[in-house]
C-alpha atoms as a PDB file:
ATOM      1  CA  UNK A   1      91.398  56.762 115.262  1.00  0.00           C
ATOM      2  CA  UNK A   2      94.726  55.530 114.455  1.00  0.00           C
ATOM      3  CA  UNK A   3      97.451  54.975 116.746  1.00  0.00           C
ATOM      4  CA  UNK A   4     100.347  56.888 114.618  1.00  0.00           C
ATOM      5  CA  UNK A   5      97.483  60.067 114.370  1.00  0.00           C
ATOM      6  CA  UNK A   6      97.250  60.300 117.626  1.00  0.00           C
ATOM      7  CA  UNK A   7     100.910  59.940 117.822  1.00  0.00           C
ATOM      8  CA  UNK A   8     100.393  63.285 115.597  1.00  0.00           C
ATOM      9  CA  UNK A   9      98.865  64.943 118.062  1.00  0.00           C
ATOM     10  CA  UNK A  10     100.324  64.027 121.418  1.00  0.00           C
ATOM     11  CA  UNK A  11     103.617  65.651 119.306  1.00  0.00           C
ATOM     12  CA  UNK A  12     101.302  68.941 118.916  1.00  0.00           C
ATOM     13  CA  UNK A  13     100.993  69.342 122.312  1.00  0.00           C
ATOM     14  CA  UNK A  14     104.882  68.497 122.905  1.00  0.00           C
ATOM     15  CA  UNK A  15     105.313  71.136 120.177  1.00  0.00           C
ATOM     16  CA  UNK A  16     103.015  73.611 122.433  1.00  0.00           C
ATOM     17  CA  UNK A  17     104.763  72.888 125.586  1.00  0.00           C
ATOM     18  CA  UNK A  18     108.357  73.547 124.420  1.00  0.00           C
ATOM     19  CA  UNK A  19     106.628  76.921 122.811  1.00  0.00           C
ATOM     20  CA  UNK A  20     105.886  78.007 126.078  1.00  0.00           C
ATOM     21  CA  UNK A  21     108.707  76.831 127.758  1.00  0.00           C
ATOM     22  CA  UNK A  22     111.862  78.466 125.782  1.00  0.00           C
ATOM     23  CA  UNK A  23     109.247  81.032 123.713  1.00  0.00           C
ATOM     24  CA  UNK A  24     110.261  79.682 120.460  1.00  0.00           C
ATOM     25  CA  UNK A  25     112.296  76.856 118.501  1.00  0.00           C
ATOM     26  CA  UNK A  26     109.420  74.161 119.036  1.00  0.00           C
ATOM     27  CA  UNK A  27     107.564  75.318 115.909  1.00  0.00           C
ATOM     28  CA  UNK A  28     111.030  74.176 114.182  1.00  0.00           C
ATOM     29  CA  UNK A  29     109.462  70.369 114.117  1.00  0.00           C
ATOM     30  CA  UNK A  30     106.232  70.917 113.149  1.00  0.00           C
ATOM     31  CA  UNK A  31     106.999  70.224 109.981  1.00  0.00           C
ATOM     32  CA  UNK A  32     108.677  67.004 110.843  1.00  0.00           C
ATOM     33  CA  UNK A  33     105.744  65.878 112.872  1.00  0.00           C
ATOM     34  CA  UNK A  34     103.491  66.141 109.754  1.00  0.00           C
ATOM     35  CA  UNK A  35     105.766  64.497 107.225  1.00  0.00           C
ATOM     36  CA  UNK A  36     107.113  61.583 108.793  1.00  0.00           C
ATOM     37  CA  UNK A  37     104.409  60.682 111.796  1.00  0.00           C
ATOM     38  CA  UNK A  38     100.957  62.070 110.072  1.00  0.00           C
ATOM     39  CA  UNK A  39     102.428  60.896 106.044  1.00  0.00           C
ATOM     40  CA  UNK A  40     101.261  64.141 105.065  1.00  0.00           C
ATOM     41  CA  UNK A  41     102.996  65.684 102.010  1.00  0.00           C
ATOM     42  CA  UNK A  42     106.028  68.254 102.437  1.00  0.00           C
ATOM     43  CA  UNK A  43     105.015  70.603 100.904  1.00  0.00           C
ATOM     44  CA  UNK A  44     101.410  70.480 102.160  1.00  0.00           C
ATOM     45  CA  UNK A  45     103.033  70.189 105.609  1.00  0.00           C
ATOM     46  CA  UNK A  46     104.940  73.634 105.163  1.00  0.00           C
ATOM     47  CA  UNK A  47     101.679  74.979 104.345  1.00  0.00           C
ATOM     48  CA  UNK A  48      99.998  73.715 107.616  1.00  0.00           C
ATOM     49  CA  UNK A  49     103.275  74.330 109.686  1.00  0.00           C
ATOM     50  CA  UNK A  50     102.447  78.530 108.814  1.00  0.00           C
ATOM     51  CA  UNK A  51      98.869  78.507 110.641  1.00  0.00           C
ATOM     52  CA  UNK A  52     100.135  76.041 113.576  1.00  0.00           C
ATOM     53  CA  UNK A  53     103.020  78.720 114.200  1.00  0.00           C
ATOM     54  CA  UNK A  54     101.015  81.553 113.401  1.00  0.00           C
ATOM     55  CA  UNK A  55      98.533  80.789 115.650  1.00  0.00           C
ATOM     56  CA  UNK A  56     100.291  79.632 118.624  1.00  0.00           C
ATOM     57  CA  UNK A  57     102.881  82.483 118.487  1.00  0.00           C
ATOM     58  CA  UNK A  58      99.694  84.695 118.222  1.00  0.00           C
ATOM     59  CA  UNK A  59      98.190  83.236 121.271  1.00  0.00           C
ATOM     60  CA  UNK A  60     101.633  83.472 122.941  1.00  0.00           C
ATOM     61  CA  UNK A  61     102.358  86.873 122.521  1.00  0.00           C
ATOM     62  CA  UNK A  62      99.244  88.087 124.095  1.00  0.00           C
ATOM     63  CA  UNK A  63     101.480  87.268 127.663  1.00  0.00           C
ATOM     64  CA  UNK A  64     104.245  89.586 126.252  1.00  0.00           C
ATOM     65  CA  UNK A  65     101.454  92.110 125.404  1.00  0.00           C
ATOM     66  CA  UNK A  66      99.903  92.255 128.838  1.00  0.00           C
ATOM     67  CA  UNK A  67     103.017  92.816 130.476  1.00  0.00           C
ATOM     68  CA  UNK A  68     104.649  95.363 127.681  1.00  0.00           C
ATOM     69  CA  UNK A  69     107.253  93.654 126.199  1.00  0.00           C
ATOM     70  CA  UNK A  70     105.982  93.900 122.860  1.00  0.00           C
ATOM     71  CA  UNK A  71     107.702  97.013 120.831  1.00  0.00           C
ATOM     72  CA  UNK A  72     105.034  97.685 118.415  1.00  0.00           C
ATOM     73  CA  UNK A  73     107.416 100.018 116.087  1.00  0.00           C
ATOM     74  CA  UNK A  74     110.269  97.597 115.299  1.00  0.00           C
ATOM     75  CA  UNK A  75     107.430  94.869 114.793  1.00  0.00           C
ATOM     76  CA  UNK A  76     106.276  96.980 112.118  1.00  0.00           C
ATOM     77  CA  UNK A  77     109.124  98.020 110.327  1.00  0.00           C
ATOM     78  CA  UNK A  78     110.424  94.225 110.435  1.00  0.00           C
ATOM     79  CA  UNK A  79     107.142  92.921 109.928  1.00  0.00           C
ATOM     80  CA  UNK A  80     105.718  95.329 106.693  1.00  0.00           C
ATOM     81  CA  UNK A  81     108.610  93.546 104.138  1.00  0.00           C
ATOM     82  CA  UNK A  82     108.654  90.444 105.945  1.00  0.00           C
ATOM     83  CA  UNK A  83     104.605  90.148 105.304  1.00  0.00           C
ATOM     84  CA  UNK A  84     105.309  91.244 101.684  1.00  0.00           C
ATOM     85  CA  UNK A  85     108.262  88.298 100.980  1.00  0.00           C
ATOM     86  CA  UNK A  86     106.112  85.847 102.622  1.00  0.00           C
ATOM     87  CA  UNK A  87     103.064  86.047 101.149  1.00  0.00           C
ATOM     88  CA  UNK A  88     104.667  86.260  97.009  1.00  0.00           C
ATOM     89  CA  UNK A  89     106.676  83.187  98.017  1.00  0.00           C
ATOM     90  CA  UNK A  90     103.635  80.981  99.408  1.00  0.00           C
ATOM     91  CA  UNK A  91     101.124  82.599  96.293  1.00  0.00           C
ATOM     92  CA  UNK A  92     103.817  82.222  93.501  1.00  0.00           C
ATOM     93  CA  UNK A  93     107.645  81.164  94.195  1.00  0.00           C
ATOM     94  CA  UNK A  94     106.543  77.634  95.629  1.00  0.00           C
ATOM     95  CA  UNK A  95     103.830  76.772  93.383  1.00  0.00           C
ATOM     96  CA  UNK A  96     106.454  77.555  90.372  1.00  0.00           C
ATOM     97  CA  UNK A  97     109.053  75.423  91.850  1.00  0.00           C
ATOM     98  CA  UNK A  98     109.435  72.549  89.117  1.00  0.00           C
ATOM     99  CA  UNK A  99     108.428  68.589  90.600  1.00  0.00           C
ATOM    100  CA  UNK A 100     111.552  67.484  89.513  1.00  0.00           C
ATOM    101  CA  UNK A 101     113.840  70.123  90.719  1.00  0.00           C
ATOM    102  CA  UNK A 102     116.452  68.935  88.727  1.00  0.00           C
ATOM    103  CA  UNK A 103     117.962  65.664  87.532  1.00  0.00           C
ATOM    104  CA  UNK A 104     121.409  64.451  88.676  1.00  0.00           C
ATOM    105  CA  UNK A 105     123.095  61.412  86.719  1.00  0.00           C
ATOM    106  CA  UNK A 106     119.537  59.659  86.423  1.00  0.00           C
ATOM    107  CA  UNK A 107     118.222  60.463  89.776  1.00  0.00           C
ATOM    108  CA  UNK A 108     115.300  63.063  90.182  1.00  0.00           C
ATOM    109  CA  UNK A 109     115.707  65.670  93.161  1.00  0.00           C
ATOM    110  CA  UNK A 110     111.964  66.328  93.612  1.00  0.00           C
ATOM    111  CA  UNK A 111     110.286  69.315  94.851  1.00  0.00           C
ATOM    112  CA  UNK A 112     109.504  67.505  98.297  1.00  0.00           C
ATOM    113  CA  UNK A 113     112.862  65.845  98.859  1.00  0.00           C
ATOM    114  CA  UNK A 114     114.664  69.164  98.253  1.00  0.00           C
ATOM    115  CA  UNK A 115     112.078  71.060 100.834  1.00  0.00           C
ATOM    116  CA  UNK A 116     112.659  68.774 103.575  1.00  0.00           C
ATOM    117  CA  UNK A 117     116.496  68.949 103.187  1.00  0.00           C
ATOM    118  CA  UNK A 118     116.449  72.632 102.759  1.00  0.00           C
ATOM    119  CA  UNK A 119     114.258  72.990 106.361  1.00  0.00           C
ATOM    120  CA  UNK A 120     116.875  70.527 107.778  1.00  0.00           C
ATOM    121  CA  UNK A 121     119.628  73.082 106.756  1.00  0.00           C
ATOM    122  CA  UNK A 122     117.400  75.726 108.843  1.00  0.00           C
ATOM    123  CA  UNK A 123     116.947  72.990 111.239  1.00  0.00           C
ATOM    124  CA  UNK A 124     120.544  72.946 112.178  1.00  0.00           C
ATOM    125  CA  UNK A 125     120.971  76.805 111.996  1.00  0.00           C
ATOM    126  CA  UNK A 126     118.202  76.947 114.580  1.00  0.00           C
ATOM    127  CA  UNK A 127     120.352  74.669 116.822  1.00  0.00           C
ATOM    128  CA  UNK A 128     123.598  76.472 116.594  1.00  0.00           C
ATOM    129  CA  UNK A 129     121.430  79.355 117.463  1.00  0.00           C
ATOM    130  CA  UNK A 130     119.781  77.846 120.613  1.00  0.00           C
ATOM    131  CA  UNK A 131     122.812  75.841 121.519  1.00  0.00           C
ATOM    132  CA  UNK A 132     125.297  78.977 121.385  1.00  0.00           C
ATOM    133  CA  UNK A 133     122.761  81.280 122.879  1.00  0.00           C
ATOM    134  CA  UNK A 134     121.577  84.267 121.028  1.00  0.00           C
ATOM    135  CA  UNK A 135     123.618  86.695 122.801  1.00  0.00           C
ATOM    136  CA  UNK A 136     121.302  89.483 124.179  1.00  0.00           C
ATOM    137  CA  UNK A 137     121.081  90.284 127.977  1.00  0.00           C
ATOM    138  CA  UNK A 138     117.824  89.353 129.448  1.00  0.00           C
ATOM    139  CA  UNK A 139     118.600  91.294 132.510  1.00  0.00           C
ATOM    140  CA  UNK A 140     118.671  94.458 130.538  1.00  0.00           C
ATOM    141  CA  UNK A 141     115.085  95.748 130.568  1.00  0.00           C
ATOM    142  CA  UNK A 142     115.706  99.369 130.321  1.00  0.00           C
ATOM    143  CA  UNK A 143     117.906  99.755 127.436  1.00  0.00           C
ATOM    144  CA  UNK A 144     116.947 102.220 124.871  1.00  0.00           C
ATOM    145  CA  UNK A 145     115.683 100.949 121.391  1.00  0.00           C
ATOM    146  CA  UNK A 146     117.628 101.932 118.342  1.00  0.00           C
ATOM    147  CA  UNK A 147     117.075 101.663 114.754  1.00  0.00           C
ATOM    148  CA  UNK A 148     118.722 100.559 111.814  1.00  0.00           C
ATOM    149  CA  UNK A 149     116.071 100.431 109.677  1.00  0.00           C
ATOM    150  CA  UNK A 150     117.864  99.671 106.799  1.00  0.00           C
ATOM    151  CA  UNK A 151     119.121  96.637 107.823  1.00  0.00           C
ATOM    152  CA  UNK A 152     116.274  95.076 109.834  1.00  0.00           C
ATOM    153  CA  UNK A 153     114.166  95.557 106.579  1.00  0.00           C
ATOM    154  CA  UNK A 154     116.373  93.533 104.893  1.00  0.00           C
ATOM    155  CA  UNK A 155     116.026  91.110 107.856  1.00  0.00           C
ATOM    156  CA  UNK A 156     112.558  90.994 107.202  1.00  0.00           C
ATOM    157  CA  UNK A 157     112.761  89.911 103.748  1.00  0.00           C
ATOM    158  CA  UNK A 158     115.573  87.118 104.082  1.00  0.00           C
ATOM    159  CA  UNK A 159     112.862  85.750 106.957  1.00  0.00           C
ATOM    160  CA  UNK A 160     110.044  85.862 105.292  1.00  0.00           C
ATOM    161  CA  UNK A 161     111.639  84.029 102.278  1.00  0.00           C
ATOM    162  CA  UNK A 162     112.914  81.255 104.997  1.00  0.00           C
ATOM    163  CA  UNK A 163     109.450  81.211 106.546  1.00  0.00           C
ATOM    164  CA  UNK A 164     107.521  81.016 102.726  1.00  0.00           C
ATOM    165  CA  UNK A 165     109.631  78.023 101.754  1.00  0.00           C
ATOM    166  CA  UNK A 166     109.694  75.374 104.671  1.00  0.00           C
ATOM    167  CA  UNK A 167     107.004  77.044 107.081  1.00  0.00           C
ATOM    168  CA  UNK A 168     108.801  77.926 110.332  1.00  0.00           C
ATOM    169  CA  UNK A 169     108.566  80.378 112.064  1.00  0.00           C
ATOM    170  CA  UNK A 170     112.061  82.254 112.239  1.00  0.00           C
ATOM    171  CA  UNK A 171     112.423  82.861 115.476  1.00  0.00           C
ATOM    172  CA  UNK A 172     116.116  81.863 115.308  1.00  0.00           C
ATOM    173  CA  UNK A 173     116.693  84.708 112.878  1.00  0.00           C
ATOM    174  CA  UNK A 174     114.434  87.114 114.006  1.00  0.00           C
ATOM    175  CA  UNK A 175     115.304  87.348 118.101  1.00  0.00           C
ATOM    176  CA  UNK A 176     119.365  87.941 117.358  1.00  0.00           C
ATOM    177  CA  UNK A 177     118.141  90.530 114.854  1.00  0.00           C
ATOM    178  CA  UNK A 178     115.871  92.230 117.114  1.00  0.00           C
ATOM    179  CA  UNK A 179     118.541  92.311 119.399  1.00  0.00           C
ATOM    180  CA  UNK A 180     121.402  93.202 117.590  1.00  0.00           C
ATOM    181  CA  UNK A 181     119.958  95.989 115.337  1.00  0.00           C
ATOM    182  CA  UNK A 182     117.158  97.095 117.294  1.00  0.00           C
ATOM    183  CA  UNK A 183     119.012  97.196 120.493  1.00  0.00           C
ATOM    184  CA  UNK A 184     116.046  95.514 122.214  1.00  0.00           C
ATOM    185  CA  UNK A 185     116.201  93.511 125.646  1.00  0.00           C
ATOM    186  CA  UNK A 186     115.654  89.903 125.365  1.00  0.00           C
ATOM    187  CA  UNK A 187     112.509  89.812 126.910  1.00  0.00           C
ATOM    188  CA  UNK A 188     110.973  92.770 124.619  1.00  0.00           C
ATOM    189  CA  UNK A 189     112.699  90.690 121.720  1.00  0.00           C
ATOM    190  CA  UNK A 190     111.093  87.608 122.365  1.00  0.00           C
ATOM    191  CA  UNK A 191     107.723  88.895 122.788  1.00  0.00           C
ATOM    192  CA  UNK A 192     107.868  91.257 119.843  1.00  0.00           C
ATOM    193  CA  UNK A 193     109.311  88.170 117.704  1.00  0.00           C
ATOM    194  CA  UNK A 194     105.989  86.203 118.669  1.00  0.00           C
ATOM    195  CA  UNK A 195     104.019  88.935 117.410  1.00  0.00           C
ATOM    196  CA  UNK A 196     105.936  89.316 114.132  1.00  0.00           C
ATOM    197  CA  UNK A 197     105.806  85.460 113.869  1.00  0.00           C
ATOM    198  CA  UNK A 198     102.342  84.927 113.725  1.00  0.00           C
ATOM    199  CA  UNK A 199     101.392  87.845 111.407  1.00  0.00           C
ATOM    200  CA  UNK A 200     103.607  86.689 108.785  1.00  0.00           C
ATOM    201  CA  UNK A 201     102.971  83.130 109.225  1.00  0.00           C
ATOM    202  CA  UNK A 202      99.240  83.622 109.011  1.00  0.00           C
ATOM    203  CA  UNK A 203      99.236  85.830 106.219  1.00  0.00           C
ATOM    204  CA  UNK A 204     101.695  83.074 104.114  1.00  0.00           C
ATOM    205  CA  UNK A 205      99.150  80.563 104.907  1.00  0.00           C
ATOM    206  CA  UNK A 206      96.247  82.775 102.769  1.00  0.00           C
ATOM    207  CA  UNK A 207      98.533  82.758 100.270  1.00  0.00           C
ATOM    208  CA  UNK A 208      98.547  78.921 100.132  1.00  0.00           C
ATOM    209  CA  UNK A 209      94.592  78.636 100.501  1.00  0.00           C
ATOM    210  CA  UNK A 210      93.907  78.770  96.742  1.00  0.00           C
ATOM    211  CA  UNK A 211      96.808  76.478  95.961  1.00  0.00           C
ATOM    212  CA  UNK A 212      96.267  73.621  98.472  1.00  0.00           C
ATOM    213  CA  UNK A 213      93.453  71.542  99.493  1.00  0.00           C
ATOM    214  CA  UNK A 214      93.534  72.347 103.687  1.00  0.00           C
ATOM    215  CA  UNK A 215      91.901  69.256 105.357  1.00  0.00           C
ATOM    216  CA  UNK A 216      90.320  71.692 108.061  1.00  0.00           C
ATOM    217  CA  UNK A 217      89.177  69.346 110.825  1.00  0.00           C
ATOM    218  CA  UNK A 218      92.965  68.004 111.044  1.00  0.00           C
ATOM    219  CA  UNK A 219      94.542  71.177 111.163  1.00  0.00           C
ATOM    220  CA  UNK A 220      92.181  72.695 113.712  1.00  0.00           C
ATOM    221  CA  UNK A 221      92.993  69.937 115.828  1.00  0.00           C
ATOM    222  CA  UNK A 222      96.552  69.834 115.652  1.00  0.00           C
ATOM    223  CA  UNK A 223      96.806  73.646 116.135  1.00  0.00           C
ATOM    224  CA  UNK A 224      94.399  73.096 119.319  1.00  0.00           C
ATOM    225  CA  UNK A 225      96.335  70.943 121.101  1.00  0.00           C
ATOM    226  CA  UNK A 226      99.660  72.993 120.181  1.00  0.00           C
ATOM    227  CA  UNK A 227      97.924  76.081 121.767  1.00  0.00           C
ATOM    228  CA  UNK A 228      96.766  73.884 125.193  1.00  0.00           C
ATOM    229  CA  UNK A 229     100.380  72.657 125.230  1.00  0.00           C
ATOM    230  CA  UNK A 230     101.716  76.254 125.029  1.00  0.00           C
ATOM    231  CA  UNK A 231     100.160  76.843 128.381  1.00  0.00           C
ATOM    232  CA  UNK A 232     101.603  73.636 129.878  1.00  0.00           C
ATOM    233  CA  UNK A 233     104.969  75.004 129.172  1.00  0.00           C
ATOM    234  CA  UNK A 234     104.253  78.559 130.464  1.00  0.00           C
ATOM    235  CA  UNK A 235     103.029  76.895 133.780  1.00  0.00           C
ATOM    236  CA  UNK A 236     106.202  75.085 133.893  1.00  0.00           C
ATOM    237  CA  UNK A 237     109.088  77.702 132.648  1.00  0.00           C
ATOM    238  CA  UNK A 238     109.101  79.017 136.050  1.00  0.00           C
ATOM    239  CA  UNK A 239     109.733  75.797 137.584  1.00  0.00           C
ATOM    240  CA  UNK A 240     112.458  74.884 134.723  1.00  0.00           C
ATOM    241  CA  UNK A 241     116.048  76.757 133.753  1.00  0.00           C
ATOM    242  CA  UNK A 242     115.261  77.852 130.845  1.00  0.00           C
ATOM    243  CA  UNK A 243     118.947  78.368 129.244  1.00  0.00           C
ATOM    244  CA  UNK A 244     119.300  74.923 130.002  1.00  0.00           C
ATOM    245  CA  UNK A 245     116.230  73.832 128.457  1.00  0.00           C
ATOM    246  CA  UNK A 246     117.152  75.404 124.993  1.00  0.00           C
ATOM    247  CA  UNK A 247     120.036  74.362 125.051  1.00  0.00           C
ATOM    248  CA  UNK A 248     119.144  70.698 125.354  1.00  0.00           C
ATOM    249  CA  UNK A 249     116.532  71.290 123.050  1.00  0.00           C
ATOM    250  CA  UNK A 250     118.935  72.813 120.513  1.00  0.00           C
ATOM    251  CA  UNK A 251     120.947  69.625 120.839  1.00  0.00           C
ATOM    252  CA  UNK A 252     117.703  67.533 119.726  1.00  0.00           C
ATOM    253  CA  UNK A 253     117.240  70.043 116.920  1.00  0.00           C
ATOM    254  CA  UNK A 254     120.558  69.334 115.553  1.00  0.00           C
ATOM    255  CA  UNK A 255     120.423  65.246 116.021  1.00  0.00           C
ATOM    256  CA  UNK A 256     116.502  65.405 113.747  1.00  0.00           C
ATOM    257  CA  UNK A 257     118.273  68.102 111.265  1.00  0.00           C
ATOM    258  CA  UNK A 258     121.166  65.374 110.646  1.00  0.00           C
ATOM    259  CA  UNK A 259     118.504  62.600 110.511  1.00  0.00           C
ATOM    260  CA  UNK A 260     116.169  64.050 107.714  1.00  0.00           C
ATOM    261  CA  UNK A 261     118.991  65.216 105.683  1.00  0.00           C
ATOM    262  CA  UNK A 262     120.331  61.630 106.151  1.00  0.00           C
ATOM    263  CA  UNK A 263     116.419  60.099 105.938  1.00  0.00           C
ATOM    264  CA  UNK A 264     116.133  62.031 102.485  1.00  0.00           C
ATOM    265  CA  UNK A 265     119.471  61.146 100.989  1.00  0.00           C
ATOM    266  CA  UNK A 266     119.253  57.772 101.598  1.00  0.00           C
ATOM    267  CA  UNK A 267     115.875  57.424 100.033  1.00  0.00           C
ATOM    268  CA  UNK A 268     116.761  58.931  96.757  1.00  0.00           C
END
């Protein structure tokens, strides 16, 4: 085996771990890892990215389920449109994206270049999110959940759009939501966001099985090792401040967003 593939996956695990340490934001280089260490194809990668997410948040909110902080209502109303927008944009936006995007003075924006700086974008949305904080009290388990149903409906959609194109997860968007127009406490928004995550990741990633050949053996392994390093990084978040964790981590988020966008630019 390679050296750089096993690179690969050592950075699986690392993705796992940080999973389990801050409950989210690791999926965010994935995607990354798979383009630029494993030389697999962007758009390819974003396809891959869905079912490493979706099945690490899946095996990560079981912990939220056992202890009841999943609320199974607001996953559903959020989840229902966000499934819907996924799904269409994996099975039909993506495939009709033209390879050229479009031509500027002589030099072709292709489909993969304009992926990968679009994902940076969300990459340095993500860190402003993790960096600032998302703004919810974690201390305040008892609050009563509200609805605007409305509104986190349309949350749903602008997600699952985000997570069809460039194959993260969301969790950026979908925690401040949760907490914001659901009224939920942190806790009870981060587990609820896990569950939401891997539903909608999952079912994008059918949409991509008749459209993409899925080398199986590589994918199985990479996801693997992400879900053994997501207990690592349980094991350790109670031995680790956590706000200061994703807040560092938000900082690295930022300094790889500013390096693909730069990375991609510069290779045009």
């Amino acid at each position: 085996m390679e050296i750089i593939v096993l690179v690969g996956y050592a950075a699986a695990v690392i993705i796992g771990v940080s999973l389990g340490l801050i409950g989210g934001g690791g999926s965010i280089l994935t995607v990354p890892v798979l383009v630029y260490i494993l030389g697999i194809d962007p758009v390819l990668a974003t396809a891959y990215s869905l079912f490493v997410v979706g099945s690490t948040s899946l095996v990560g909110s079981f912990t939220y389920m056992k202890k009841q902080l999943v609320d199974y209502k607001t996953a559903l109303v959020f989840a229902i449109p966000s499934f819907i927008a996924v799904f269409l944009t994996r099975k039909f936006i993506v495939p009709a994206l033209p390879d050229p995007l479009l031509v500027l003075g002589g030099t072709e924006i292709t489909k993969g270049l304009g992926i990968m700086v679009f994902f940076a974008l969300i990459m340095l949305a993500a860190s402003y999110s993790m960096i600032k904080g998302n703004g919810g009290d974690s201390s305040d388990e008892e609050s009563k959940v509200q609805f605007n149903i409305p509104l986190i409906a349309v949350e749903g959609i602008v997600v699952g759009l985000v997570t069809g194109i460039v194959g993260a997860g969301g969790g950026f968007l979908i925690i401040p939501a949760l907490v914001l127009l659901a009224k939920l406490p942190m806790k009870m928004a981060v587990g609820t966001s896990l569950l939401i995550i891997a539903a909608k990741s999952l079912i994008g990633f059918l949409g991509d099985i008749s459209n993409q050949t899925i080398d199986w053996k590589m994918l199985l392994i990479f996801t693997g090792l992400s879900i053994v390093g997501i207990f690592i990084g349980s094991s350790l978040s109670k031995k680790i401040n956590e706000k200061a964790l994703k807040k560092g981590f938000g900082w690295f988020v930022l300094i790889m967003g500013i390096y693909i966008i730069a990375k991609e630019l510069t290779s045009m």
